[in-house]
Structure formats: structure tokens, C-alpha cells
C-alpha atoms as a PDB file:
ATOM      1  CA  UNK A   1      -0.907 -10.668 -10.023  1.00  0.00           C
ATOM      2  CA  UNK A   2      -2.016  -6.918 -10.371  1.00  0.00           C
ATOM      3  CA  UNK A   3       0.540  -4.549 -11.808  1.00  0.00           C
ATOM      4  CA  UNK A   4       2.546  -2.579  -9.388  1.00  0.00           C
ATOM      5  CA  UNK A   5       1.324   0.733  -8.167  1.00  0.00           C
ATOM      6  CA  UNK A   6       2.057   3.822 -10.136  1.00  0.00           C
ATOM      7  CA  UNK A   7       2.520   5.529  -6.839  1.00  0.00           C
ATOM      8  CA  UNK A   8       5.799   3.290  -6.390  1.00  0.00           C
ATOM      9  CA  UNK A   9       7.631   5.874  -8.670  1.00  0.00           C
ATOM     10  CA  UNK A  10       6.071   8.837  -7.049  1.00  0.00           C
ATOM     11  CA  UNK A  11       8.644   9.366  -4.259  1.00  0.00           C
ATOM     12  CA  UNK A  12      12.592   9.484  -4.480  1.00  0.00           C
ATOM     13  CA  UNK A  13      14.319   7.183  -6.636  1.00  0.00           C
ATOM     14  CA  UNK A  14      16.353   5.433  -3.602  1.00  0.00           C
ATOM     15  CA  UNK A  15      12.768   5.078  -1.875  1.00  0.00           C
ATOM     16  CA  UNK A  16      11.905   3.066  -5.174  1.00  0.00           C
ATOM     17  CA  UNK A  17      14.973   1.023  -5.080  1.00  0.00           C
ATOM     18  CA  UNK A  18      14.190  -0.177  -1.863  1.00  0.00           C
ATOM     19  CA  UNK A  19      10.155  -0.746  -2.247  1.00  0.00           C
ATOM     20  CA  UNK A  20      11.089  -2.946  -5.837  1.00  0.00           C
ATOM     21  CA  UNK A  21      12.396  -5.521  -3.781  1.00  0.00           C
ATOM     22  CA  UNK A  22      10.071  -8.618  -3.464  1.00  0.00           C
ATOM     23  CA  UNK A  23       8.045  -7.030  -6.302  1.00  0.00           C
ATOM     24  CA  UNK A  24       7.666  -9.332  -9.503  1.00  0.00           C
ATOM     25  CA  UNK A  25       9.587  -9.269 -12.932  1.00  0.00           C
ATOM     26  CA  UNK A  26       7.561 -10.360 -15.291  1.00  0.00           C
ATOM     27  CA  UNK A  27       8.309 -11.712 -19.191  1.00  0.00           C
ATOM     28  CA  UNK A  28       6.106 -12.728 -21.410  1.00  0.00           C
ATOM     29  CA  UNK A  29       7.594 -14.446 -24.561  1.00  0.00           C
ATOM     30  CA  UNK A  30       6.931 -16.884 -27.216  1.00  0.00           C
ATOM     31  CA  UNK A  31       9.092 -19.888 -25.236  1.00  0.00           C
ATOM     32  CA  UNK A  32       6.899 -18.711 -22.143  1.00  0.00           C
ATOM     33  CA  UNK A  33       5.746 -16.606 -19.588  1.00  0.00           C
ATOM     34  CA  UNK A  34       9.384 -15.846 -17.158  1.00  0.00           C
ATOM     35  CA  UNK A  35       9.101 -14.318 -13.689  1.00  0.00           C
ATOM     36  CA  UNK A  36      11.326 -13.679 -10.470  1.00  0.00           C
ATOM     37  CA  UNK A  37      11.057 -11.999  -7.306  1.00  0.00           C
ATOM     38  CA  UNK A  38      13.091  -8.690  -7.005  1.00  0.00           C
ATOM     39  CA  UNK A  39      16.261  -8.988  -4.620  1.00  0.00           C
ATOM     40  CA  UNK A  40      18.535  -6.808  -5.705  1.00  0.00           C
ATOM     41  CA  UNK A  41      19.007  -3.079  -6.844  1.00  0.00           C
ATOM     42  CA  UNK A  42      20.849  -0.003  -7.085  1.00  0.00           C
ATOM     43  CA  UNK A  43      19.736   3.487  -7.647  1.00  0.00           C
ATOM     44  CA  UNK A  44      21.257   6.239 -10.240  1.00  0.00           C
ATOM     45  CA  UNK A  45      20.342   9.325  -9.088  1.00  0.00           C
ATOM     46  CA  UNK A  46      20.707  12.573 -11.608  1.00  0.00           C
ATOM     47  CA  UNK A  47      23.414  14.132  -9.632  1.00  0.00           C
ATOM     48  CA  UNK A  48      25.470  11.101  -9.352  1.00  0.00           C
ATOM     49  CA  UNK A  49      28.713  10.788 -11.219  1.00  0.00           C
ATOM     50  CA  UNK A  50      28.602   6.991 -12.063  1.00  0.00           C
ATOM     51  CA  UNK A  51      24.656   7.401 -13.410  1.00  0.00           C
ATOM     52  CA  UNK A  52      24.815   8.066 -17.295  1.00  0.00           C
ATOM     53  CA  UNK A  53      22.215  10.557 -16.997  1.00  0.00           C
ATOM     54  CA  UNK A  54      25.738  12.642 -15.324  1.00  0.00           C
ATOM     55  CA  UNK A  55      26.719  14.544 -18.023  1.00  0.00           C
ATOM     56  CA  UNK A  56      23.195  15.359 -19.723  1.00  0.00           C
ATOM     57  CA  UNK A  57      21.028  13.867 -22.038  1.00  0.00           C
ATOM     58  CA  UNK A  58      21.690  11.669 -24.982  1.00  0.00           C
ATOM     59  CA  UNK A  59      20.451   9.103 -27.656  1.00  0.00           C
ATOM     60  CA  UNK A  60      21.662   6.145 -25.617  1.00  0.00           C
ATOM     61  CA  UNK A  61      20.240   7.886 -22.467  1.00  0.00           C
ATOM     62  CA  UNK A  62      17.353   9.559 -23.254  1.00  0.00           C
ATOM     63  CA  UNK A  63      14.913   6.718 -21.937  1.00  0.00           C
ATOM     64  CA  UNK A  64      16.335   7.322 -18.544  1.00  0.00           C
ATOM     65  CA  UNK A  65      14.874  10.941 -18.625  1.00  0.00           C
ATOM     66  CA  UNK A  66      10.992  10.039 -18.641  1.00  0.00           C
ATOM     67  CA  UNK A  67       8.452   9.194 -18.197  1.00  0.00           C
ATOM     68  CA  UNK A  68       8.716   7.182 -15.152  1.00  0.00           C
ATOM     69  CA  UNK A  69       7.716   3.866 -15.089  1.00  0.00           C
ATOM     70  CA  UNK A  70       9.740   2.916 -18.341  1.00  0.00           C
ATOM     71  CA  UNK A  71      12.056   0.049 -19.046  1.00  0.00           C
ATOM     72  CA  UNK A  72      15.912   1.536 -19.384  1.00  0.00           C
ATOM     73  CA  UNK A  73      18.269  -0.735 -21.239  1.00  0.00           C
ATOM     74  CA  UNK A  74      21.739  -0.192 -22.053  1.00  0.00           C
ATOM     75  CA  UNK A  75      24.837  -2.384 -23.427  1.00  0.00           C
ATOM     76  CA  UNK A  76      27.995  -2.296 -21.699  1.00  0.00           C
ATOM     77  CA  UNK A  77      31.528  -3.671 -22.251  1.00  0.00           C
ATOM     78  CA  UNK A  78      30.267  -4.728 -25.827  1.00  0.00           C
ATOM     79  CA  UNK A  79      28.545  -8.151 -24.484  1.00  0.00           C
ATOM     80  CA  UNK A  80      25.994  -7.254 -21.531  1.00  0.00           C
ATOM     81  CA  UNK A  81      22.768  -5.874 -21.324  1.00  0.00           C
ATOM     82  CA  UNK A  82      21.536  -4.480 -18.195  1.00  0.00           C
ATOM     83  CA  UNK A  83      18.008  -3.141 -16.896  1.00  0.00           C
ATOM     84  CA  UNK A  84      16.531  -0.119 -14.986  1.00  0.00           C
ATOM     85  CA  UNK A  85      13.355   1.334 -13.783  1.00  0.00           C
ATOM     86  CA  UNK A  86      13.061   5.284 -14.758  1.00  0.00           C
ATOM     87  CA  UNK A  87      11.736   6.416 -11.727  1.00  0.00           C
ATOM     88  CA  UNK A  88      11.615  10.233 -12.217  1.00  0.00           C
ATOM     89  CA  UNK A  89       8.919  12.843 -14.213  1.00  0.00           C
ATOM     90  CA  UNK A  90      10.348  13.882 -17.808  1.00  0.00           C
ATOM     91  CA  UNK A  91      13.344  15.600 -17.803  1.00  0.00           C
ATOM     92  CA  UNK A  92      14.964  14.387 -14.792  1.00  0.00           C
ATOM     93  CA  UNK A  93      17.484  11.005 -15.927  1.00  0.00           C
ATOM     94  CA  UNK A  94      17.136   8.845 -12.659  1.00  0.00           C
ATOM     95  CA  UNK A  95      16.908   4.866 -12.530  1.00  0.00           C
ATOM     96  CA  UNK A  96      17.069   2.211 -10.542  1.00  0.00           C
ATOM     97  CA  UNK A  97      19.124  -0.811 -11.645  1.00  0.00           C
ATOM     98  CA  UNK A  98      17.508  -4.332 -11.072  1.00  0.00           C
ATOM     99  CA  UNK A  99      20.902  -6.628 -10.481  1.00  0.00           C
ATOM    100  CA  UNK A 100      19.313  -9.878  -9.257  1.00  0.00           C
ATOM    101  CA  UNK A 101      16.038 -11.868  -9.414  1.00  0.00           C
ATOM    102  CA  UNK A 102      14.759 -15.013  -7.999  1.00  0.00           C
ATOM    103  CA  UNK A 103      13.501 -17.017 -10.520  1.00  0.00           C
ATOM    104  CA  UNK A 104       9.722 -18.227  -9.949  1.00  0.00           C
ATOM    105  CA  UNK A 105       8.359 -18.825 -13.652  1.00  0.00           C
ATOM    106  CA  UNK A 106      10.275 -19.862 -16.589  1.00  0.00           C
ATOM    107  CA  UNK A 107      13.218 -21.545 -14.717  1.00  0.00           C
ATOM    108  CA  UNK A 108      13.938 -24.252 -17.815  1.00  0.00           C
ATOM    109  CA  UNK A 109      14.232 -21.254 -20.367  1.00  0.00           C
ATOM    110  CA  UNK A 110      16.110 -18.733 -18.445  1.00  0.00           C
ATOM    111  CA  UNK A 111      18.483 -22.080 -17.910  1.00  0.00           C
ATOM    112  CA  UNK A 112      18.701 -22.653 -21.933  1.00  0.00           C
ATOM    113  CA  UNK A 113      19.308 -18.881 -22.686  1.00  0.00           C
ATOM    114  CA  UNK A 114      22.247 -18.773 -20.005  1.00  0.00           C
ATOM    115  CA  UNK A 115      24.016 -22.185 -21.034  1.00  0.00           C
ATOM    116  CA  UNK A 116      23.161 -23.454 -17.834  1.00  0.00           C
ATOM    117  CA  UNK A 117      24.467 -27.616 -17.068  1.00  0.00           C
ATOM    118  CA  UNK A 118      23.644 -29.548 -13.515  1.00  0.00           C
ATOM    119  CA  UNK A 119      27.591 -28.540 -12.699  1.00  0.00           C
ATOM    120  CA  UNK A 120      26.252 -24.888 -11.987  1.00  0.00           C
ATOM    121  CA  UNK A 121      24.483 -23.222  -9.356  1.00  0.00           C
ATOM    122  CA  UNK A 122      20.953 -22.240  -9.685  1.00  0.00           C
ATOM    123  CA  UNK A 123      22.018 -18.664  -8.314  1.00  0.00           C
ATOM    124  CA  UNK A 124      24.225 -18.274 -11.263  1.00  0.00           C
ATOM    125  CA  UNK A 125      20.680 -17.887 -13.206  1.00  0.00           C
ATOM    126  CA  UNK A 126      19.931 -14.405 -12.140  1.00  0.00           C
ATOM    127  CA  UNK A 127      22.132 -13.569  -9.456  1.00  0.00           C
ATOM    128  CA  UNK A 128      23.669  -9.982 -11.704  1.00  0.00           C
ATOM    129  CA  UNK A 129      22.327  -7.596 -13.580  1.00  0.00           C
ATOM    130  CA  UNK A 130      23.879  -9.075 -17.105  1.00  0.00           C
ATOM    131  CA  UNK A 131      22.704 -12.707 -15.982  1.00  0.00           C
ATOM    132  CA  UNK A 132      19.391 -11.552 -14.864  1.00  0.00           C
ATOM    133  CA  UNK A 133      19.007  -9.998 -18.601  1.00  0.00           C
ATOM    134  CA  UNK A 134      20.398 -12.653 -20.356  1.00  0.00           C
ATOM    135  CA  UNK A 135      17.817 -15.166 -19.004  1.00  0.00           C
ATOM    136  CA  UNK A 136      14.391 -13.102 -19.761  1.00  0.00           C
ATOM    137  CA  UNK A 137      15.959 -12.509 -22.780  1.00  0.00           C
ATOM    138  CA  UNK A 138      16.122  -8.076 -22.417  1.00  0.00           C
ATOM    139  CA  UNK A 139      17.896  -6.419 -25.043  1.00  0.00           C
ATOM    140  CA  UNK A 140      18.299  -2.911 -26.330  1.00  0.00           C
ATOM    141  CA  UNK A 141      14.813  -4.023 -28.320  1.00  0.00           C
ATOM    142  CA  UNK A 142      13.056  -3.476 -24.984  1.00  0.00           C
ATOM    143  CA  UNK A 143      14.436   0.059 -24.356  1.00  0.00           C
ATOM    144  CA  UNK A 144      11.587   2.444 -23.486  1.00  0.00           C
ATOM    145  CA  UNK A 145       8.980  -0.405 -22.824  1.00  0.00           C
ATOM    146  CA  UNK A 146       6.457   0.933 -20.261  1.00  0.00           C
ATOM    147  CA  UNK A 147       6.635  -1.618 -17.457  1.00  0.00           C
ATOM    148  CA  UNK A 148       2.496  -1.270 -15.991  1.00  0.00           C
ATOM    149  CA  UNK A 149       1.369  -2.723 -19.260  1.00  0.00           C
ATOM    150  CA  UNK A 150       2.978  -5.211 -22.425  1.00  0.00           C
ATOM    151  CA  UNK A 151       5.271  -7.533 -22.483  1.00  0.00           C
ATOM    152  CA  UNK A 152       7.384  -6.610 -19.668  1.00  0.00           C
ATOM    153  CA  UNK A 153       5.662  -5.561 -16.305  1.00  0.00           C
ATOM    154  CA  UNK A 154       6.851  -5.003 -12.742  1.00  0.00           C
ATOM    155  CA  UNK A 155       3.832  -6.799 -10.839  1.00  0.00           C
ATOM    156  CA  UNK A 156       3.107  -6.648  -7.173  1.00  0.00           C
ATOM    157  CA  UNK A 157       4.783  -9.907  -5.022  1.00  0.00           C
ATOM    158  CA  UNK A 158       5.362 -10.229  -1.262  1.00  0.00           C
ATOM    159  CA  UNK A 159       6.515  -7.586   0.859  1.00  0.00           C
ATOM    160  CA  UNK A 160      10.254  -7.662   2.062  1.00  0.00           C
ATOM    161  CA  UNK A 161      10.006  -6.046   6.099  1.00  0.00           C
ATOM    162  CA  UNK A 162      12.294  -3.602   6.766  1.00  0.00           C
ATOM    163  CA  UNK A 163      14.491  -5.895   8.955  1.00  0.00           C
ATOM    164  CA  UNK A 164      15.187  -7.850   5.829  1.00  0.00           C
ATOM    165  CA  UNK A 165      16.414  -5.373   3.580  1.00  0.00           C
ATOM    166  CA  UNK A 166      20.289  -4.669   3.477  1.00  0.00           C
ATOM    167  CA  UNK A 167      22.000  -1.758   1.754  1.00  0.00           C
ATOM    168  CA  UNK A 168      25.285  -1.077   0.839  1.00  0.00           C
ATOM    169  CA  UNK A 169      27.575   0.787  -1.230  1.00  0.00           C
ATOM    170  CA  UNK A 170      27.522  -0.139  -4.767  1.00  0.00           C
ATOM    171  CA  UNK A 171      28.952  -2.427  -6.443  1.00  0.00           C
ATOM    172  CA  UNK A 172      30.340  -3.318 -10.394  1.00  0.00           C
ATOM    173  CA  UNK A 173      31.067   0.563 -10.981  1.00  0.00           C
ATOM    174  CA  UNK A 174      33.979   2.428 -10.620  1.00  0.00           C
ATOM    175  CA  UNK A 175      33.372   5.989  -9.089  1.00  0.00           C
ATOM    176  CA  UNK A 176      30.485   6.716  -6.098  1.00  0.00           C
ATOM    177  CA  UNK A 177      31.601   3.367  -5.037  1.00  0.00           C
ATOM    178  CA  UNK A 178      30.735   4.771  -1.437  1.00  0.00           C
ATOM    179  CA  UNK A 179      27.227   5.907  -2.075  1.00  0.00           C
ATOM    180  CA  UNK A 180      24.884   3.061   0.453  1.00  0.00           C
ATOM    181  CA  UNK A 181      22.268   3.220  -2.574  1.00  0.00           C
ATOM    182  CA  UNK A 182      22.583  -0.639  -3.260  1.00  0.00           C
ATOM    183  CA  UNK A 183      19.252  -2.710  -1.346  1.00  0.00           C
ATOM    184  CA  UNK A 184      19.108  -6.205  -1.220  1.00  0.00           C
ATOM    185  CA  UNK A 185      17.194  -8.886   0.710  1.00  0.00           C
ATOM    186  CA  UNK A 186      19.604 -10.086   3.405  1.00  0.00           C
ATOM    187  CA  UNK A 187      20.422 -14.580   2.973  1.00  0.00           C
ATOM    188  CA  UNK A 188      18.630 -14.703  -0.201  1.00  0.00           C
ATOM    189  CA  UNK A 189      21.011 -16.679  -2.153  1.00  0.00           C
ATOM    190  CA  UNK A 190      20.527 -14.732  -5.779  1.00  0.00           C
ATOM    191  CA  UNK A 191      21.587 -11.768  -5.051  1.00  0.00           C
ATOM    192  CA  UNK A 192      24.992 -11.051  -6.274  1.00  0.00           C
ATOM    193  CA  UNK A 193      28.597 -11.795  -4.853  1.00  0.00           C
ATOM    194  CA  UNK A 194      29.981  -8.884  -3.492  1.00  0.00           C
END
């Protein structure tokens, strides 16, 4: 599959969130290539008070603020990692947040990494932005990787139609709760619980 078009990041960052869905996460690894299809994401925008690009610019951060097209990774409540696309030119700290995948390659690792057992749901694989990173494996060690070319791409996959795509307010965060900047493909069963 080609790599996604650069000219994906070259309008707003909610038009990105939307146009990432059905696009392809890609991981390659030493246990294996892992893919999914896009399903689920949420956009930070610079002027947004739950984005952590909010109060300015910092080491944990500073990916977020360019070049677009990199791999934003942060840790949160001291056991999840979660990632974003930097959709915005240097200087300007907006993302969008990938929360859930559907898995396509890979589907025996991602189960290993996330403890999976035949009790469980498939969904449960990928189906939130911590599980999502959990099974390709994305840690802080990917932080910065540019996503058209290495280890971990964004590749072109099959085009959601607009009468697919649901949007909502956000979800997992406390403040901005309100803000419709959350797209997801409508009855696909991996995107998150609300």
C-alpha cells in the first residue's frame, strides 16, 4: 500500500481527523509486520483547553509543534501510552488522536502483547487509544517518528463515505467535553464504548 498523501495534513486539523479514518496503521517489528484500519479519532486543536499544546510549548510536548506528519506519543495516568498525528507546520501544537483501529495484520501479536484469552472480545484488541498502543507495541521510544517513511507509517486504505462517518463530542477527557471533534465510522465494532 502507498504511503498516505502529504496533502492529508495540509488542511485543518479536524479535516485530518476525519480523512484518517479508513486509512492504514502500519507497524513493522521484529515479531511482525501489524496493521489496522483507522476508525476512530479526535482532534487537539492549539486553542483548545484539553490539548497539551494549551498552555505553550514543552519537553513532553514539543513533538506536537512540528513538523506535521510526525508520530506524537505521550504517557498518561503513569500506565498508558497514547498516539497522535501532528497535523500542523512548526510552531503550531495541533494533533489528532488515533483511539481505535481495526486490526488487519498482526492479529496473534497484538493478542499476546494485550493478554488477550478466547473469554475476551476481539474489539477489546484495539478498540481505545491505550489498547490500540499497547498492541503495536508504541511507546514514548516512537515519539517524533515521521509517519510517510520507517517503521511506523500511516498508509492509504479504503475510503469511509461521508454517510458513514459519525462525530461527536469527545470522550476520556475532562474539559471541552462538548467540542463534536471526535469522528468515527458508524457500526464498526472497534471503535470505543462511549
Amino acid at each position: 500500500m502507498p504511503a498516505f498523501s502529504p496533502s492529508l495534513l495540509s488542511g485543518t486539523t479536524l479535516r485530518t481527523a476525519r480523512h484518517l479514518l479508513g486509512k492504514t496503521l502500519v507497524c513493522r517489528t521484529r515479531s511482525g509486520t501489524l496493521s489496522g484500519i483507522i476508525v476512530e479519532t479526535e482532534a487537539y486543536l492549539r486553542n483548545d483547553p484539553a490539548s497539551h499544546s494549551f498552555r505553550g510549548r514543552t519537553r513532553r510536548n514539543d513533538v506536537m509543534f512540528g513538523p506535521p506528519g510526525r508520530l506524537y506519543v505521550y504517557f498518561t495516568y503513569g500506565m498508558h501510552h497514547c498516539i497522535n498525528v501532528v497535523t500542523q507546520r512548526e510552531g503550531i501544537g495541533e494533533a489528532v488522536l488515533i483511539r481505535a483501529v481495526e486490526p488487519s495484520r498482526g492479529v496473534a501479536v497484538m493478542k499476546r502483547r494485550r493478554g488477550w484469552n478466547r473469554g475476551m472480545p476481539v474489539e477489546s484488541l484495539t478498540n481505545g487509544p491505550a489498547k490500540l498502543a499497547q498492541a503495536f507495541g508504541l511507546t514514548l521510544a516512537q515519539n517524533g517518528a515521521d509517519l510517510r517513511r520507517g517503521h511506523v507509517t500511516i498508509e492509504e486504505g479504503v475510503p469511509v463515505p461521508d454517510r458513514l462517518v459519525g462525530r461527536s463530542g469527545r470522550i476520556g477527557i475532562r474539559v471541552a467535553t462538548e467540542k463534536r471533534w471526535r469522528f468515527y465510522v458508524q457500526g464498526n465494532p472497534f471503535v470505543s464504548r462511549t
